[in-house]
C-alpha atoms as a PDB file:
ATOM      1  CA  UNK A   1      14.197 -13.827  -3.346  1.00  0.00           C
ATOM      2  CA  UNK A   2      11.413 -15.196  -1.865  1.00  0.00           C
ATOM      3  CA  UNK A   3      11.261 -18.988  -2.121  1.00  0.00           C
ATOM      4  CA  UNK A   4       8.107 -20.696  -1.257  1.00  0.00           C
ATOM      5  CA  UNK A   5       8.657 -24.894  -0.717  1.00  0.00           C
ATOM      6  CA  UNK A   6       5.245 -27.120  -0.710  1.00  0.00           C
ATOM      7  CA  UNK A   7       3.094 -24.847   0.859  1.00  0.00           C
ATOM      8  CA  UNK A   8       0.287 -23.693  -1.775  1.00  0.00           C
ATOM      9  CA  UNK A   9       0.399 -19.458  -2.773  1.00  0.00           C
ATOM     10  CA  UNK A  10      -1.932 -17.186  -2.187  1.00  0.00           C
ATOM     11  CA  UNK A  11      -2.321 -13.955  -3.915  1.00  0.00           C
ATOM     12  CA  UNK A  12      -4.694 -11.319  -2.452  1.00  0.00           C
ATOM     13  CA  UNK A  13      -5.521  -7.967  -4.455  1.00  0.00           C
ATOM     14  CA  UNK A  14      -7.123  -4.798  -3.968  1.00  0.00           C
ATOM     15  CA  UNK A  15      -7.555  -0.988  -4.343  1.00  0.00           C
ATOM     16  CA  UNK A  16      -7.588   1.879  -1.953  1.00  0.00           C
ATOM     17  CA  UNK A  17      -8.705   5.688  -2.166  1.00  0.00           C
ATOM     18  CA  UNK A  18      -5.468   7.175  -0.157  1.00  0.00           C
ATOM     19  CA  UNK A  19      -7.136  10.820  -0.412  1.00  0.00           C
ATOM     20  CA  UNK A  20      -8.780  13.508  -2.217  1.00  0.00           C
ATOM     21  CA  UNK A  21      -7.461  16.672  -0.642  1.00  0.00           C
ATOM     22  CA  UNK A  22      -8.909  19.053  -3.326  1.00  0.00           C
ATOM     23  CA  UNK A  23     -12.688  18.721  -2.104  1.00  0.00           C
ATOM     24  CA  UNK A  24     -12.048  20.116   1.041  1.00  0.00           C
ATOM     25  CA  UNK A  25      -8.652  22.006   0.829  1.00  0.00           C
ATOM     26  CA  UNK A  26      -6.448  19.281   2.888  1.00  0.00           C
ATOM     27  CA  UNK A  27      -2.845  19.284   3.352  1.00  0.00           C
ATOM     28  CA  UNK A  28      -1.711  17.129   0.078  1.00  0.00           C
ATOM     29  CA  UNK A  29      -3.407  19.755  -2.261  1.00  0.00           C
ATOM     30  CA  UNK A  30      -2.667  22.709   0.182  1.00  0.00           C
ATOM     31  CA  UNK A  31       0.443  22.292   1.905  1.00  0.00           C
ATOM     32  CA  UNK A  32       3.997  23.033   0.980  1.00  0.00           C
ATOM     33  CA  UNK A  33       6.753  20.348   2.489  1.00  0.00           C
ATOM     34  CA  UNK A  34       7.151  17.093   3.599  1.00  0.00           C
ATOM     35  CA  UNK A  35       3.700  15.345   3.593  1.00  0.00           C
ATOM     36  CA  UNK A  36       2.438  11.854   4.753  1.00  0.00           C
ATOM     37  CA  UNK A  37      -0.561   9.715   4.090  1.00  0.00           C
ATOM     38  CA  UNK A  38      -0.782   6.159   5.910  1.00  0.00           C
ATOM     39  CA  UNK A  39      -3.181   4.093   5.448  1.00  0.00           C
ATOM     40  CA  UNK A  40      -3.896   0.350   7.026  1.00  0.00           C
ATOM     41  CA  UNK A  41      -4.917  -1.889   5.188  1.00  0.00           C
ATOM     42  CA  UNK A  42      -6.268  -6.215   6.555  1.00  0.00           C
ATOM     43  CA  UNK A  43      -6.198  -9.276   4.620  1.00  0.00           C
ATOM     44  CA  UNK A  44      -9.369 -10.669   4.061  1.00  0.00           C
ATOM     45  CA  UNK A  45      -7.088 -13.962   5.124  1.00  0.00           C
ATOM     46  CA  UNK A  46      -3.886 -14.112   6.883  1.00  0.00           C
ATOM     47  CA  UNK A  47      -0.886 -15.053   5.217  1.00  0.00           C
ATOM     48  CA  UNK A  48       1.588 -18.168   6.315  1.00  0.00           C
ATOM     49  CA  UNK A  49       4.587 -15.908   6.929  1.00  0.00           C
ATOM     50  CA  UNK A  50       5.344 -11.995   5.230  1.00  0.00           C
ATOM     51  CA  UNK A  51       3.673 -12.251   2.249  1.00  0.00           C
ATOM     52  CA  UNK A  52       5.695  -9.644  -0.764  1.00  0.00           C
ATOM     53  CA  UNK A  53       3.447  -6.833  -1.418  1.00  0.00           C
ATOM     54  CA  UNK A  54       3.597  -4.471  -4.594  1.00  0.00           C
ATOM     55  CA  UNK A  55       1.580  -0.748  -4.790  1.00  0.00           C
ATOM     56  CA  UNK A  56       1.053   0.899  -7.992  1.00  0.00           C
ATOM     57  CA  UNK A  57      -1.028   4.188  -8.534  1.00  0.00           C
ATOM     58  CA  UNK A  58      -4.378   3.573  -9.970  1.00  0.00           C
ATOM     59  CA  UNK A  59      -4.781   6.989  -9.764  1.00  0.00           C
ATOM     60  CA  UNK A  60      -3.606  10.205  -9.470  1.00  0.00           C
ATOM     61  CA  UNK A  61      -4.434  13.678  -9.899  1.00  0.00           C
ATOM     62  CA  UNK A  62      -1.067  16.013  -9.580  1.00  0.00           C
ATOM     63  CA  UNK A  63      -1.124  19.986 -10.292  1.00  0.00           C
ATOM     64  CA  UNK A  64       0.602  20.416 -13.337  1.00  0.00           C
ATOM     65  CA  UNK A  65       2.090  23.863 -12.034  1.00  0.00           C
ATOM     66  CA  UNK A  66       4.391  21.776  -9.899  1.00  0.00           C
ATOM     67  CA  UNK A  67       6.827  19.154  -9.623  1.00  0.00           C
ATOM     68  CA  UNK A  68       5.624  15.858  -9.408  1.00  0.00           C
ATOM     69  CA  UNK A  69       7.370  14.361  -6.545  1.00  0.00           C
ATOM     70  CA  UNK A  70       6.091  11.164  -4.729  1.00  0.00           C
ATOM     71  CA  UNK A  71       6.905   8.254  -3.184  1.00  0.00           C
ATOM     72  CA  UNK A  72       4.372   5.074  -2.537  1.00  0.00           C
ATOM     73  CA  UNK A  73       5.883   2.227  -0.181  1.00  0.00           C
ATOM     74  CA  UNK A  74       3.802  -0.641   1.743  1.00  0.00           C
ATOM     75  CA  UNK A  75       5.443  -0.692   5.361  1.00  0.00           C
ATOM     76  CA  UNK A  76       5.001  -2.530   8.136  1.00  0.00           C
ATOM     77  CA  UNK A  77       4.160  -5.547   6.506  1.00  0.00           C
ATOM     78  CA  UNK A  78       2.652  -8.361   8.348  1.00  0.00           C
ATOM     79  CA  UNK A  79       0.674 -11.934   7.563  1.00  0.00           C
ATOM     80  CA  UNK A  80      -2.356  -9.935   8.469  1.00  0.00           C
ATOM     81  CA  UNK A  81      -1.777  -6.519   6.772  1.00  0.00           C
ATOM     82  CA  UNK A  82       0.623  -3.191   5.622  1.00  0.00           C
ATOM     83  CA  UNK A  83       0.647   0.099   5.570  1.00  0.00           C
ATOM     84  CA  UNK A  84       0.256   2.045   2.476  1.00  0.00           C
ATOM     85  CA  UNK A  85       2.181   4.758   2.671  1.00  0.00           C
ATOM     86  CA  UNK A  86       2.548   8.136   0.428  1.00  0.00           C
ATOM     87  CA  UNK A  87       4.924  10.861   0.875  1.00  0.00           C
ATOM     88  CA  UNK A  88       5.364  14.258  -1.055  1.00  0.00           C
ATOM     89  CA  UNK A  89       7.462  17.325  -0.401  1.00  0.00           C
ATOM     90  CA  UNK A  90       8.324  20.552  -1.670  1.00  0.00           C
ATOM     91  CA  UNK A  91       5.480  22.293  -3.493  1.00  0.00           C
ATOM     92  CA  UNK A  92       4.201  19.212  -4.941  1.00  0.00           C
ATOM     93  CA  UNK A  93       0.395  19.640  -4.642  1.00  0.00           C
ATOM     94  CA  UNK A  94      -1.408  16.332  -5.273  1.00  0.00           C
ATOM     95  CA  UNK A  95      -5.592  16.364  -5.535  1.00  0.00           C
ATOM     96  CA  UNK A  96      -6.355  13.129  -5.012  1.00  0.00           C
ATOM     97  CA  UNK A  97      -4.582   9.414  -5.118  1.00  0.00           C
ATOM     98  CA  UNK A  98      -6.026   5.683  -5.996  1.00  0.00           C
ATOM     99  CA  UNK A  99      -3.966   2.385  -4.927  1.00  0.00           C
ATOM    100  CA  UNK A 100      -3.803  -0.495  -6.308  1.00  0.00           C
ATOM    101  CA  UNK A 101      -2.614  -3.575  -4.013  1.00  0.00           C
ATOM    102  CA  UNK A 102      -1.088  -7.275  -4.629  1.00  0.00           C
ATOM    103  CA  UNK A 103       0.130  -9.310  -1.804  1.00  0.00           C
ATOM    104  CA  UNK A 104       1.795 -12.892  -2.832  1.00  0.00           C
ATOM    105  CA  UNK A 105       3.106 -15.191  -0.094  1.00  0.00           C
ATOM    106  CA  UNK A 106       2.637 -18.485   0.925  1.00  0.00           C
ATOM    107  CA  UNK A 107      -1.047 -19.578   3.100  1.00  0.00           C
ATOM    108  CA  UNK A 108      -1.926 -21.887   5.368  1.00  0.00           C
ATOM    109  CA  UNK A 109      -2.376 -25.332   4.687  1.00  0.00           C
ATOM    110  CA  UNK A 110      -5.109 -28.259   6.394  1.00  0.00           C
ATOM    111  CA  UNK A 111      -2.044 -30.410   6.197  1.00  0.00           C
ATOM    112  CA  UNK A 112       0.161 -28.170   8.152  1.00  0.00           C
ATOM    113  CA  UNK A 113       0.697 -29.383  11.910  1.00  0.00           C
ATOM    114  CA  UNK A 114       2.931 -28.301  14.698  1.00  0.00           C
ATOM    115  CA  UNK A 115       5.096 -30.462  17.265  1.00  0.00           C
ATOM    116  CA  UNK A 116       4.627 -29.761  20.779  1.00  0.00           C
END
């Protein structure tokens, strides 16, 4: 559980294109295996500390031929950023795939002051 004290909350939101392998034959719509997208995404602001970040697909465009077998996880998670990361395997064959982003944790404050 994340626990935030005095300090005010800030929520920051957003939506990324991960890839659209089908216009141009790439690996996700292609390839047979295990597969990886990353993706980096900045706050427009930097956090306090960690901020908790959730990823849903907005999107997504699977073959219907195939299994659908995915996995969407932020890594790397910093006040300043993540990585948005998808991973398929197998014969999973995946077109194209929209994020959606929300990053909750607590933000500076002009109160806030450090001892030296």
């Amino acid at each position: 559980m994340q626990i935030f004290s005095t300090h005010p909350v800030g929520i920051l939101q957003g939506e990324l294109g991960l890839f659209s392998d089908f216009e141009n034959g790439g690996e996700m719509w292609t390839g047979h295996g295990p597969r990886e997208r990353r993706t980096t995404v900045s706050f427009s602001e930097p956090f306090r500390s960690i901020p908790a970040v959730q990823l849903s697909m907005s999107l997504w465009d699977f073959d219907t031929n195939t299994a659908m077998r995915a996995e969407l996880k932020a890594e790397n998670v910093t006040e300043n950023g993540f990585e948005a990361v998808f991973r398929t395997w197998a014969d999973t064959r995946v077109a194209r795939l929209r994020v959606a982003w929300t990053a909750i944790g607590d933000v500076p404050h002009d109160d806030d002051w450090e001892v030296y």
